[in-house]
N, C-alpha and C. Protein backbone atom coordinates (compact mmCIF):
# COMPACT_ATOMS: atom_id res chain seq x y z
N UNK A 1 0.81 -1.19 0.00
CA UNK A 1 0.00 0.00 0.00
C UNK A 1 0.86 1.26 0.00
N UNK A 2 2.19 1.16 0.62
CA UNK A 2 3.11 2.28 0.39
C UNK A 2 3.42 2.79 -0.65
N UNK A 3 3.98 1.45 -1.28
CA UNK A 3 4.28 1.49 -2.67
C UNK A 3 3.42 2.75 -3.32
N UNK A 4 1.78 2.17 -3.19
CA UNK A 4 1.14 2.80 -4.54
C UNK A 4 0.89 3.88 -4.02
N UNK A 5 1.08 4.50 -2.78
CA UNK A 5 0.80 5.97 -2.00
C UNK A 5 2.34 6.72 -2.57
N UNK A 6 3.42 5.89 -2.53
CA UNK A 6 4.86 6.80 -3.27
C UNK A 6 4.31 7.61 -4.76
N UNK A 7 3.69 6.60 -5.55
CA UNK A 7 3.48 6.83 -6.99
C UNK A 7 2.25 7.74 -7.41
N UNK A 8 1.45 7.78 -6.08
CA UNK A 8 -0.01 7.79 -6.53
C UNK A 8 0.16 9.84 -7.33
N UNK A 9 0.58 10.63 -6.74
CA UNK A 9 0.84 11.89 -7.13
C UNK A 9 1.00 12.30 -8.19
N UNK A 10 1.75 11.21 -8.82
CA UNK A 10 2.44 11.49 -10.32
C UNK A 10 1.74 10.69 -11.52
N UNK A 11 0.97 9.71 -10.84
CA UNK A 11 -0.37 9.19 -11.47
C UNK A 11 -1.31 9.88 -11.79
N UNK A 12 -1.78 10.28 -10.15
CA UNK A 12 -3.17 11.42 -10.56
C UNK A 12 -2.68 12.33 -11.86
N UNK A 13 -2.07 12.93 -11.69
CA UNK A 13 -1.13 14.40 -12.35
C UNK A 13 -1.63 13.69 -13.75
N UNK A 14 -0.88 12.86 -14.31
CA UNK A 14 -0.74 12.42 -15.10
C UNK A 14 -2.27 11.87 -16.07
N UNK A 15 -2.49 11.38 -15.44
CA UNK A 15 -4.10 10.94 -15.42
C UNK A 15 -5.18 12.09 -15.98
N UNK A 16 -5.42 13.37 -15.28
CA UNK A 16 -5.91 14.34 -14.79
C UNK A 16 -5.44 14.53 -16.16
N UNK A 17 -4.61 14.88 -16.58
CA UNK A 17 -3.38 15.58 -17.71
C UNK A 17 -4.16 15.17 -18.88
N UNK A 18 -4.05 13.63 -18.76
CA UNK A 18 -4.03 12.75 -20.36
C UNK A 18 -5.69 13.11 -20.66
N UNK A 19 -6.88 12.78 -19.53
CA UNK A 19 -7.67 12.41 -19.89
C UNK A 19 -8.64 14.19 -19.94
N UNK A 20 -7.95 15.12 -19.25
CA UNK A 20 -8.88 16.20 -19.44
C UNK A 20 -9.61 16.89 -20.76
N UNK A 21 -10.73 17.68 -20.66
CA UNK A 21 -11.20 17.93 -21.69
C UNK A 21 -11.22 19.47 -21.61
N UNK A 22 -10.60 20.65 -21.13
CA UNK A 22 -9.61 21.60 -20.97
C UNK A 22 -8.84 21.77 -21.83
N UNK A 23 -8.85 23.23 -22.76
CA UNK A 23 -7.77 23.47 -23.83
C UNK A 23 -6.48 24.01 -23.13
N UNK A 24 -6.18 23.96 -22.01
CA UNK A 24 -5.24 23.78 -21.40
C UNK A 24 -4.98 22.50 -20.03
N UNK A 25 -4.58 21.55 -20.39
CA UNK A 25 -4.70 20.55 -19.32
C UNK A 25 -3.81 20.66 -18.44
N UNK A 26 -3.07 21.47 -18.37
CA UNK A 26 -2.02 21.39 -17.10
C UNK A 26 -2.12 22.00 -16.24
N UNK A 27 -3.44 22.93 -16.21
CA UNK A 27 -3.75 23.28 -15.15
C UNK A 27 -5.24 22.61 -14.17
N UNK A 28 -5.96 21.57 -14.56
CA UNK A 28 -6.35 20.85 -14.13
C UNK A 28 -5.61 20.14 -13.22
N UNK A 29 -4.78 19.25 -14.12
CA UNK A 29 -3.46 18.64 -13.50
C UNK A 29 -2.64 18.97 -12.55
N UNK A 30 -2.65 20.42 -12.27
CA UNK A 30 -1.63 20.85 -11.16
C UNK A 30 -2.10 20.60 -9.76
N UNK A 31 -3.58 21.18 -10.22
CA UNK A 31 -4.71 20.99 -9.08
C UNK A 31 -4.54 19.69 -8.54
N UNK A 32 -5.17 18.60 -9.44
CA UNK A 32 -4.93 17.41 -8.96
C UNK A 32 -3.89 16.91 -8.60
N UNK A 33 -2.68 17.62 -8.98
CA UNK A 33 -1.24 17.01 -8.25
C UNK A 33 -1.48 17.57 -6.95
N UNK A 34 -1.59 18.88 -6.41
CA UNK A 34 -1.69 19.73 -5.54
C UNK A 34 -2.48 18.32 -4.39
N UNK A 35 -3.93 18.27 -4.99
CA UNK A 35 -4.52 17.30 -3.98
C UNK A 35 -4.36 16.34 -3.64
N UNK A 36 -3.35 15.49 -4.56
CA UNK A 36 -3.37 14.01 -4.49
C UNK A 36 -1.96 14.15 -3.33
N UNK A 37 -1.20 14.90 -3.47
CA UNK A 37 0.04 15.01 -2.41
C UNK A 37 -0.52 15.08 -1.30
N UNK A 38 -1.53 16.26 -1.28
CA UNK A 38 -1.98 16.09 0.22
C UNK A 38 -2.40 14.72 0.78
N UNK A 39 -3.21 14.07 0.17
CA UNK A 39 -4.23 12.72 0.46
C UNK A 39 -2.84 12.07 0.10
N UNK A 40 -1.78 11.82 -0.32
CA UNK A 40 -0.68 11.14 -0.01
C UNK A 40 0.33 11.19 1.38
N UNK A 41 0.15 12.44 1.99
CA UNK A 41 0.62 12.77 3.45
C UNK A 41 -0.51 12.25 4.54
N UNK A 42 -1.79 12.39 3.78
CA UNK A 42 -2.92 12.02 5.65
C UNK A 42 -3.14 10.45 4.95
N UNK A 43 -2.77 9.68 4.16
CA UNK A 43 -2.55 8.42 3.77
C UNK A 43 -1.10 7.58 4.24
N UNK A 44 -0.51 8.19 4.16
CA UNK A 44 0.86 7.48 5.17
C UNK A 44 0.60 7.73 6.58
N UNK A 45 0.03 8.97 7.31
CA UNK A 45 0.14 9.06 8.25
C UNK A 45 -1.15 7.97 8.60
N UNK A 46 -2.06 7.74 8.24
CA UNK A 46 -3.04 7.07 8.60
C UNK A 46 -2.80 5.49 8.88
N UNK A 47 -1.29 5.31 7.84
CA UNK A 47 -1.19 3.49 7.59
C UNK A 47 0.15 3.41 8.15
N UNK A 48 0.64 4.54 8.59
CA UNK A 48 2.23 4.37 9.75
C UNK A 48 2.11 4.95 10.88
N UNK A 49 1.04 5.70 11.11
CA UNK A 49 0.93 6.96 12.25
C UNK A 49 2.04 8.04 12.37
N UNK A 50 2.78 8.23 11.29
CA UNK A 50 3.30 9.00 11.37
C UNK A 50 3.60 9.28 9.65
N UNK A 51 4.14 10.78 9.91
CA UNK A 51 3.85 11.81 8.21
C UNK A 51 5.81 11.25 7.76
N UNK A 52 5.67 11.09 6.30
CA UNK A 52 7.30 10.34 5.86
C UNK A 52 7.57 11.95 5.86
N UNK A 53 9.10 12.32 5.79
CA UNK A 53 9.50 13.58 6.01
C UNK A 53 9.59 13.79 4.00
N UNK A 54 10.01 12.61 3.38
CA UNK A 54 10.19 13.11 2.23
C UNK A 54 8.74 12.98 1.34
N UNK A 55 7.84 13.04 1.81
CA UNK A 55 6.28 13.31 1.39
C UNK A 55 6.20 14.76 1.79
N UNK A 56 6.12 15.17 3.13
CA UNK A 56 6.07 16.37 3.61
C UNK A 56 6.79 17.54 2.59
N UNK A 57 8.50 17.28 2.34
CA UNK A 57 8.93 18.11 1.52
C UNK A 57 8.34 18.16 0.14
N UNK A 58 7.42 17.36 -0.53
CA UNK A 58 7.25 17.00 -1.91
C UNK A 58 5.28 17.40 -1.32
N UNK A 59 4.99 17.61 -0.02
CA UNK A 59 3.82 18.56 -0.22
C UNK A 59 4.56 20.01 -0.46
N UNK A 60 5.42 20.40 0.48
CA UNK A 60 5.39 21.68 0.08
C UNK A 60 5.54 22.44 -1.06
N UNK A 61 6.92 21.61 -1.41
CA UNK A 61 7.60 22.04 -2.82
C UNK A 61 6.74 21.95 -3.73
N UNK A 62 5.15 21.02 -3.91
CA UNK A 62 4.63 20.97 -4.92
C UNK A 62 3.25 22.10 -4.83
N UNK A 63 3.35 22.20 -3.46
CA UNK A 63 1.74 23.40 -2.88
C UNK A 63 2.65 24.89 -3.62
N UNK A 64 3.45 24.85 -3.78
CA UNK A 64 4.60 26.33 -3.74
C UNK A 64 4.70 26.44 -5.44
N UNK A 65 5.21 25.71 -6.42
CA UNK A 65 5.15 25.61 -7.51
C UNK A 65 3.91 25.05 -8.10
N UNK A 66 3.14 24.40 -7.42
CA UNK A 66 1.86 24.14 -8.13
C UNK A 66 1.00 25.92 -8.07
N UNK A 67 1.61 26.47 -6.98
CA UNK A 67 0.00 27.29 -6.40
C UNK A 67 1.18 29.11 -7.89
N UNK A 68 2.41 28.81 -7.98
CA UNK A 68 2.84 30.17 -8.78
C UNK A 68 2.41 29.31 -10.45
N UNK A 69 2.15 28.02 -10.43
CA UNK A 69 1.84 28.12 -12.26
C UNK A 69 0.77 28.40 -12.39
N UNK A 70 -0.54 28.06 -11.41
CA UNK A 70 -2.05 28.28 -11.26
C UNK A 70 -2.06 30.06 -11.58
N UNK A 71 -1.05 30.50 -10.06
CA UNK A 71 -1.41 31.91 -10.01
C UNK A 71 -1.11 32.88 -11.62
N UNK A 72 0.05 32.31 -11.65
CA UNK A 72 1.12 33.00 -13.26
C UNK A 72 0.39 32.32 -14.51
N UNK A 73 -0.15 31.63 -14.53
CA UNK A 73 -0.70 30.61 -15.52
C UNK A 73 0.40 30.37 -16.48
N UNK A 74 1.49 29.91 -16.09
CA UNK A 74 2.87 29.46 -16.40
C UNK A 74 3.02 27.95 -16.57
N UNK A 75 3.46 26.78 -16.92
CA UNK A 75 3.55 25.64 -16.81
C UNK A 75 5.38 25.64 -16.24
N UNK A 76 5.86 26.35 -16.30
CA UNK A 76 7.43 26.42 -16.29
C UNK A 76 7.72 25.97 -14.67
N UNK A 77 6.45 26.68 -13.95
CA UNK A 77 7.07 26.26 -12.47
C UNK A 77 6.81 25.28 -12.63
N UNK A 78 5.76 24.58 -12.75
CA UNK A 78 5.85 22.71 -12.12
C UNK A 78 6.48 22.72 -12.83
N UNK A 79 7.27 22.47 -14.76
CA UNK A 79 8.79 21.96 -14.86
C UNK A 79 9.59 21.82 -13.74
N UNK A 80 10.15 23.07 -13.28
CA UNK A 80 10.82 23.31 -12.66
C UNK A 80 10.63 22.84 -10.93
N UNK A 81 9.76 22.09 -10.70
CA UNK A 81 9.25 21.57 -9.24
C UNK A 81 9.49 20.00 -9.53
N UNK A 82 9.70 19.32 -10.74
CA UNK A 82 10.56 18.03 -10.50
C UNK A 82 12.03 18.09 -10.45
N UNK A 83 12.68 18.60 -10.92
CA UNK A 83 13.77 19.51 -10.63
C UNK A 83 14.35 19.75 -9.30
N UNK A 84 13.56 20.77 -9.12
CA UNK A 84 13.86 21.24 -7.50
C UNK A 84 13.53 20.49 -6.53
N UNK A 85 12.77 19.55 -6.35
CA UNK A 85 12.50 18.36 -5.64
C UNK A 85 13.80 17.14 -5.62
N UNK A 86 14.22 17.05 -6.96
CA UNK A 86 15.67 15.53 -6.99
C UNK A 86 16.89 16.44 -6.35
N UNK A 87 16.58 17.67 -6.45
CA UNK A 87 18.12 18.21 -6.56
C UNK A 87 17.73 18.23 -4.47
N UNK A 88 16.69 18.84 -4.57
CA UNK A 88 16.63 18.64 -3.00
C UNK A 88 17.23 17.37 -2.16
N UNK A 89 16.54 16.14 -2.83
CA UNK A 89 16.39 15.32 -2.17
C UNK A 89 18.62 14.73 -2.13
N UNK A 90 18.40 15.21 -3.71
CA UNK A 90 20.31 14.92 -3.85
C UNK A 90 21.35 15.45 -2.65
N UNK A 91 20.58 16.83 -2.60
CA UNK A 91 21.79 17.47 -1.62
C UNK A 91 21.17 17.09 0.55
N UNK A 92 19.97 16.54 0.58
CA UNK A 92 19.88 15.83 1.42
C UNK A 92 20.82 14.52 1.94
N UNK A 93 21.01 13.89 0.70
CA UNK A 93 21.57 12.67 0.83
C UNK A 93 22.90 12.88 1.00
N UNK A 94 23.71 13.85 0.53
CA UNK A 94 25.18 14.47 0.41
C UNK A 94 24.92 15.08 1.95
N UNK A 95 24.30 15.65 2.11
CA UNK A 95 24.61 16.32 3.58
C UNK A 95 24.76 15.23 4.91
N UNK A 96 23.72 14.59 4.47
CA UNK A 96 23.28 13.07 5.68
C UNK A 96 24.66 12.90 5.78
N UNK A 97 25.40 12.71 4.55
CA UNK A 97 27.18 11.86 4.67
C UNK A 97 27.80 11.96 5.31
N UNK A 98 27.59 13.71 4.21
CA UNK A 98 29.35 14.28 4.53
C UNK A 98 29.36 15.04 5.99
N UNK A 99 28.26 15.63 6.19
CA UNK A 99 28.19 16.72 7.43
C UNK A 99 27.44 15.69 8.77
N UNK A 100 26.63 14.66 8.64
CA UNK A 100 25.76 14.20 9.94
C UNK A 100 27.12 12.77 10.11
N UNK A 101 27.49 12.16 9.03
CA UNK A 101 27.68 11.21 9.23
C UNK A 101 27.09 9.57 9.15
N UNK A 102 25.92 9.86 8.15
CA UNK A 102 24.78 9.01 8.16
C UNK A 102 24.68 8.78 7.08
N UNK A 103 24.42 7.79 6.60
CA UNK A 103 23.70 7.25 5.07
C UNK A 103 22.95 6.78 4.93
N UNK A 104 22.05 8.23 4.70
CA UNK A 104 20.59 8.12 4.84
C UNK A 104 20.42 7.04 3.63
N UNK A 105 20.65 5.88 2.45
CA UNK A 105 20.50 5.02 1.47
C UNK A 105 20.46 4.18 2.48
N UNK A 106 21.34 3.65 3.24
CA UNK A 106 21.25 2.57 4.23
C UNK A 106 20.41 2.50 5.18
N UNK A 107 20.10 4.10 5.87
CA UNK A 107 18.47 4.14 6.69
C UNK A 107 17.29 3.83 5.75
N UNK A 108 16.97 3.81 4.47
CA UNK A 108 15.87 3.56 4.17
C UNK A 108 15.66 2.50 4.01
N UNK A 109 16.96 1.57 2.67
CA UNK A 109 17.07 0.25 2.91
C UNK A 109 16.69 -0.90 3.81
N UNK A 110 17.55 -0.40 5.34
CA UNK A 110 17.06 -1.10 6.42
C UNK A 110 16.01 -0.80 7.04
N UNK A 111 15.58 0.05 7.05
CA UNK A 111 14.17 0.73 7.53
C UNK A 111 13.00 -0.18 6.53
N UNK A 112 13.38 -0.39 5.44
CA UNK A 112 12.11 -0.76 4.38
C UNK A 112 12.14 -2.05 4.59
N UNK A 113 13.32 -2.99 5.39
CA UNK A 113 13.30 -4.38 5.27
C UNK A 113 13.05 -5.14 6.58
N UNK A 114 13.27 -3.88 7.57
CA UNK A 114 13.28 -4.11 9.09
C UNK A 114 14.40 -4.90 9.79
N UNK A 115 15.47 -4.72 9.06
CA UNK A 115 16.96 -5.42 9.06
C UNK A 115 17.93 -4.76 8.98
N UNK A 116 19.11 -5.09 9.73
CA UNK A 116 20.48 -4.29 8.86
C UNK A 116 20.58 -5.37 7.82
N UNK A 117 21.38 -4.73 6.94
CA UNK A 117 22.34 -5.39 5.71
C UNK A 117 23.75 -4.86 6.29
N UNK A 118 24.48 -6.06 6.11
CA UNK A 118 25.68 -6.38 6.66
C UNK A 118 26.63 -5.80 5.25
N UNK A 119 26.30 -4.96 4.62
CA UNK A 119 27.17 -4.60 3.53
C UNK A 119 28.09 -3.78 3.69
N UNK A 120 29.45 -3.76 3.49
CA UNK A 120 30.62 -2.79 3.83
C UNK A 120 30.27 -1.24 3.66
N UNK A 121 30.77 -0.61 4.86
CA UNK A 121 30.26 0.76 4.96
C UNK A 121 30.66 1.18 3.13
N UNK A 122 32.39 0.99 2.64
CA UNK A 122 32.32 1.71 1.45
C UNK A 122 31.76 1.59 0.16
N UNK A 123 30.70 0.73 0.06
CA UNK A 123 29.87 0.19 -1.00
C UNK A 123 28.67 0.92 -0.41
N UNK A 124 27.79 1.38 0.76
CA UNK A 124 27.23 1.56 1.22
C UNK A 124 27.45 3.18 0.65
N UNK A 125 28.60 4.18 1.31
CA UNK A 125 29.23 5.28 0.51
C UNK A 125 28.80 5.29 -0.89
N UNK A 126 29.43 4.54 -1.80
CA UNK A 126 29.56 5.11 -3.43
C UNK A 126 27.91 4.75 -3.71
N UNK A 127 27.09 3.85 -2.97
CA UNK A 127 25.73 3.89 -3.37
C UNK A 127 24.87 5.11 -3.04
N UNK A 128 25.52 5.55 -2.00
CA UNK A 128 24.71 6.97 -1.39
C UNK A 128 25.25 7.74 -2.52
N UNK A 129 26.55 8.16 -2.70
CA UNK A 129 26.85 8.83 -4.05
C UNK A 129 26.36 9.06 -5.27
N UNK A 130 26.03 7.49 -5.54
CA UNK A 130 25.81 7.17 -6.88
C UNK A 130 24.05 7.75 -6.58
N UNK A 131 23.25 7.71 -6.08
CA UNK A 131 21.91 7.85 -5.58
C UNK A 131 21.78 9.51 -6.03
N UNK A 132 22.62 10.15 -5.20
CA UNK A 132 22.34 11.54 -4.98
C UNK A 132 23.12 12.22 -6.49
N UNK A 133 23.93 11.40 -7.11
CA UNK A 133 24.88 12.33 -8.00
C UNK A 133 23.32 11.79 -9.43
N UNK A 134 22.90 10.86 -9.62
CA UNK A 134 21.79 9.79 -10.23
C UNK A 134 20.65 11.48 -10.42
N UNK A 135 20.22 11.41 -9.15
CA UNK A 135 19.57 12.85 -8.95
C UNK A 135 19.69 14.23 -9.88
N UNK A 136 21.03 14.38 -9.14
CA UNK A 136 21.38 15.55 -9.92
C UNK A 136 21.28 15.81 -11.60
N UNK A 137 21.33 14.52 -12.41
CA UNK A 137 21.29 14.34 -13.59
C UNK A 137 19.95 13.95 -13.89
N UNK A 138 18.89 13.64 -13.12
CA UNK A 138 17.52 13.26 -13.46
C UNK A 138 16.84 15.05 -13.32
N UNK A 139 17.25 15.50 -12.23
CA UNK A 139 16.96 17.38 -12.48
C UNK A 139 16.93 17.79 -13.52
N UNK A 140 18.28 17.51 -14.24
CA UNK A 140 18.96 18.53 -15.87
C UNK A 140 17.92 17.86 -16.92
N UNK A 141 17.91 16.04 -16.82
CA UNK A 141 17.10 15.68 -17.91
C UNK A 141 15.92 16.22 -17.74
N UNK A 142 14.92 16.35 -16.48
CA UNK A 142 14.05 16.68 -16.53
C UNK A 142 13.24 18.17 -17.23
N UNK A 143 14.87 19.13 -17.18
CA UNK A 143 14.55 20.66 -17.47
C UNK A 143 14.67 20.84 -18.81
N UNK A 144 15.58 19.37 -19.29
CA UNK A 144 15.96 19.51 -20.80
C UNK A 144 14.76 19.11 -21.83
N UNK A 145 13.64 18.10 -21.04
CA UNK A 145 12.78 17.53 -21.82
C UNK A 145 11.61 18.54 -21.54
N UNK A 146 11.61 19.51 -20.43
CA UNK A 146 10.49 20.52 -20.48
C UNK A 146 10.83 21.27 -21.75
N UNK A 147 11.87 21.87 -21.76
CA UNK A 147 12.30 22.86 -22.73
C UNK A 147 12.63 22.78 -24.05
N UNK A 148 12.72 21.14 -24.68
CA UNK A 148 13.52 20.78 -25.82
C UNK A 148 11.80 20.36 -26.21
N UNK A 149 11.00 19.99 -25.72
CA UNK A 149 9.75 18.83 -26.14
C UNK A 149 8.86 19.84 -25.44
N UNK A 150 7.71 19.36 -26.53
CA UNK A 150 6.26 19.71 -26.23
C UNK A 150 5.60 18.71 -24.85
N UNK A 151 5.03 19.89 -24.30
CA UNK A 151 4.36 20.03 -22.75
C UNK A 151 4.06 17.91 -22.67
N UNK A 152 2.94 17.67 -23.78
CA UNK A 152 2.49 16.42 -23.26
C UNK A 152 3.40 15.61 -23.65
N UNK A 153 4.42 15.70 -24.29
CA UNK A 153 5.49 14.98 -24.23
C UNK A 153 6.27 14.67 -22.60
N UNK A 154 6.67 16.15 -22.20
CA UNK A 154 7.27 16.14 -21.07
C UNK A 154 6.40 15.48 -19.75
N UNK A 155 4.75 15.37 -20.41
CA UNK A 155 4.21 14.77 -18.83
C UNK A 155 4.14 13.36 -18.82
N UNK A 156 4.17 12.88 -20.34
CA UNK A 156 4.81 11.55 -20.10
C UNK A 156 6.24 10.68 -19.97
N UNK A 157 6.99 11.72 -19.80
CA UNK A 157 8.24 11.95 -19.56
C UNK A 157 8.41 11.79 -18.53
N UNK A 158 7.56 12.41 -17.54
CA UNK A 158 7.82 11.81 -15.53
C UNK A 158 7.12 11.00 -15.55
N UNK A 159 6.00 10.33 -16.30
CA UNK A 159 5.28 9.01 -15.52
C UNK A 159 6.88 8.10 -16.21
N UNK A 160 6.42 7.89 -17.13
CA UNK A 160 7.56 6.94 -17.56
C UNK A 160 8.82 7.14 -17.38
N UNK A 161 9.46 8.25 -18.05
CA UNK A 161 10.71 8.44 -17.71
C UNK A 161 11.59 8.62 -16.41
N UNK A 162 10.88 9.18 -15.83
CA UNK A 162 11.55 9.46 -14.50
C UNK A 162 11.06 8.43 -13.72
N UNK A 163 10.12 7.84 -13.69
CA UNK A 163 9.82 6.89 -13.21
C UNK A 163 10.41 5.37 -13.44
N UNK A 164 11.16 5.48 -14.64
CA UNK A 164 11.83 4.21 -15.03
C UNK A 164 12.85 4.40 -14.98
N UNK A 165 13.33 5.90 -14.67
CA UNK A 165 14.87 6.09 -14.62
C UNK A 165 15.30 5.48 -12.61
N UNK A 166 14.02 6.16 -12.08
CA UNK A 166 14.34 5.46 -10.64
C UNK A 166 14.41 4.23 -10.54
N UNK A 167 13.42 3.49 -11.54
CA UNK A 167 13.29 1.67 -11.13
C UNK A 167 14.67 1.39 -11.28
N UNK A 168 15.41 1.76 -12.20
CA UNK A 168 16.32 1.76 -13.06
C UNK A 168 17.61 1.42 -11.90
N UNK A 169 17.76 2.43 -11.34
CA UNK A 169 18.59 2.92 -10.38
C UNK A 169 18.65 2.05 -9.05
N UNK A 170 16.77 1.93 -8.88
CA UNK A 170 16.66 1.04 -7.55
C UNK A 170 17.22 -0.34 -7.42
N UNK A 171 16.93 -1.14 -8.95
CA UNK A 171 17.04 -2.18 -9.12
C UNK A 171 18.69 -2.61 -8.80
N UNK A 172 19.22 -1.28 -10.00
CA UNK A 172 21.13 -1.32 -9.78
C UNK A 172 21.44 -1.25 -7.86
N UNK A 173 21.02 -0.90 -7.23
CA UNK A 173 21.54 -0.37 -5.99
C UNK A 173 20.86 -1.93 -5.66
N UNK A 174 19.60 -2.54 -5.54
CA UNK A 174 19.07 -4.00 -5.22
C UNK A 174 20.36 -4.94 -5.15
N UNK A 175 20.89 -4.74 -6.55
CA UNK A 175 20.97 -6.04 -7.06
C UNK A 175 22.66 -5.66 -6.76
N UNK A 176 23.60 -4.85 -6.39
CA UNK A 176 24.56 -4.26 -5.58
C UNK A 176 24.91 -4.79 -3.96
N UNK A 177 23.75 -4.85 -3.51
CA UNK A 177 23.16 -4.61 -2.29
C UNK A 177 22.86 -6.25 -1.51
N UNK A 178 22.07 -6.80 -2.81
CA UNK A 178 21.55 -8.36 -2.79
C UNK A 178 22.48 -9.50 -1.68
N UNK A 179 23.57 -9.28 -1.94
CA UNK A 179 24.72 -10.62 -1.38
C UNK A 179 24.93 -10.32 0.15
N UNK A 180 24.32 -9.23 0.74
CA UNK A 180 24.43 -8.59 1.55
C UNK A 180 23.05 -8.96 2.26
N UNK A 181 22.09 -8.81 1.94
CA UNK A 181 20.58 -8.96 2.43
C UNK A 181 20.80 -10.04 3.44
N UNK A 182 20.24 -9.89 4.43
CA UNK A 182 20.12 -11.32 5.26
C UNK A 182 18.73 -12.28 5.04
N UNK A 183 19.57 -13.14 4.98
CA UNK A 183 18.58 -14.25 4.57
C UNK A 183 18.07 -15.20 5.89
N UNK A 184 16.45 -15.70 5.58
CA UNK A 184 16.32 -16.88 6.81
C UNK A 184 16.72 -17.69 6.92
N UNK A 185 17.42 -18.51 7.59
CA UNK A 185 17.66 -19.95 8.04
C UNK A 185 16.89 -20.90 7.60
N UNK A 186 17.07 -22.02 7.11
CA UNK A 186 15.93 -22.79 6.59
C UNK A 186 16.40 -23.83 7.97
N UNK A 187 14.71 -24.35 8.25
CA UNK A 187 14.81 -25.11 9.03
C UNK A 187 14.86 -26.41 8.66
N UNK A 188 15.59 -27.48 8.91
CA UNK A 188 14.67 -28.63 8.79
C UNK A 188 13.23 -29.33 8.99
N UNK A 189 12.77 -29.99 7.73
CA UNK A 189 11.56 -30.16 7.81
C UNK A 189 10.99 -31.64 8.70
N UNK A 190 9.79 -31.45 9.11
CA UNK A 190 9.39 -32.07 10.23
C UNK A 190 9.50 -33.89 9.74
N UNK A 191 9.56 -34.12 8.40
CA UNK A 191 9.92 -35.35 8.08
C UNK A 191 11.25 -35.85 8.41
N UNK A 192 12.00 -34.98 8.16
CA UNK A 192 13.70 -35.69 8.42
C UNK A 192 13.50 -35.87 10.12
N UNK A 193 12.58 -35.56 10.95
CA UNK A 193 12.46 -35.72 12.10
C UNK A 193 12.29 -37.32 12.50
């Protein structure tokens, strides 16, 4: 159910987008991004009892650039609000490192599995790296396909693209990560008894 509460924002958006009957659909769409974030924050808090911090930043950042393209009747800010959201989340992950001492890749990891992974802190490092530097280059593509491509191009550009550029990424860091996972014990079965 997490899962589809991570995605659900960029669905609605998207959704809202494809199927409106509005000679401008992206501002339907903003709306509905606007709302579906919210009902994505009192939806985690409802099924964890508590609000994820990186939902919270991705209400604001999207209430803030959703509410200047509505006001400006601009589409450039939400461009610019997937953007400013990876690059956020990039220089989060660089700070966790270099300045707290933490890798925040390995808090979510183990947090999402309810386990440590026994994986060497410096593989643990170049994955936090590779995560946040991954970011920084999903920002630029993102500003390059607002600006180089037509609007409904670019909105299927974050369902799919950015969205397959993360699977993309998750899977590489998984499957990195994998030899490391702790595994159960198999027991013997009650016949060899």
């Amino acid at each position: 159910m997490k899962f589809f509460l991570d995605f659900f924002p960029i669905v609605v958006f998207v959704g809202v987008y494809s199927f409106s009957k509005d000679e401008q659909p992206m501002y339907p769409a903003v709306i509905a991004l606007m709302v579906a974030t919210l009902i994505q924050n009192i939806g985690t808090r409802l099924l964890t009892g508590k609000f994820e911090k990186l939902h919270l930043w991705t209400l604001v950042i999207t209430v803030i650039f959703g509410s200047m393209t509505l006001i400006f009747r601009q589409p450039a800010f939400i461009f610019w609000k997937a953007s400013v959201l990876v690059w956020v989340t990039a220089l989060v992950f660089l700070y966790r490192q270099h300045i707290l001492g933490k890798i925040l890749l390995q808090e979510m990891f183990e947090k999402g599995i309810d386990q440590g992974i026994n994986a060497p802190e410096k593989l643990w490092r170049s994955l936090n790296h590779l995560w946040a530097f991954s970011y920084f280059l999903f920002g630029f593509l993102n500003i390059y396909v607002a600006y180089e491509f037509n609007e409904a191009f670019w909105v299927k550009f974050k369902l799919i693209g950015l969205m397959g550029l993360n699977f993309a990424l998750l899977f590489y860091i998984i499957f990195k990560l994998y030899p490391y996972f702790p595994m159960d014990e198999e027991t013997p079965s009650d016949s060899e008894n």
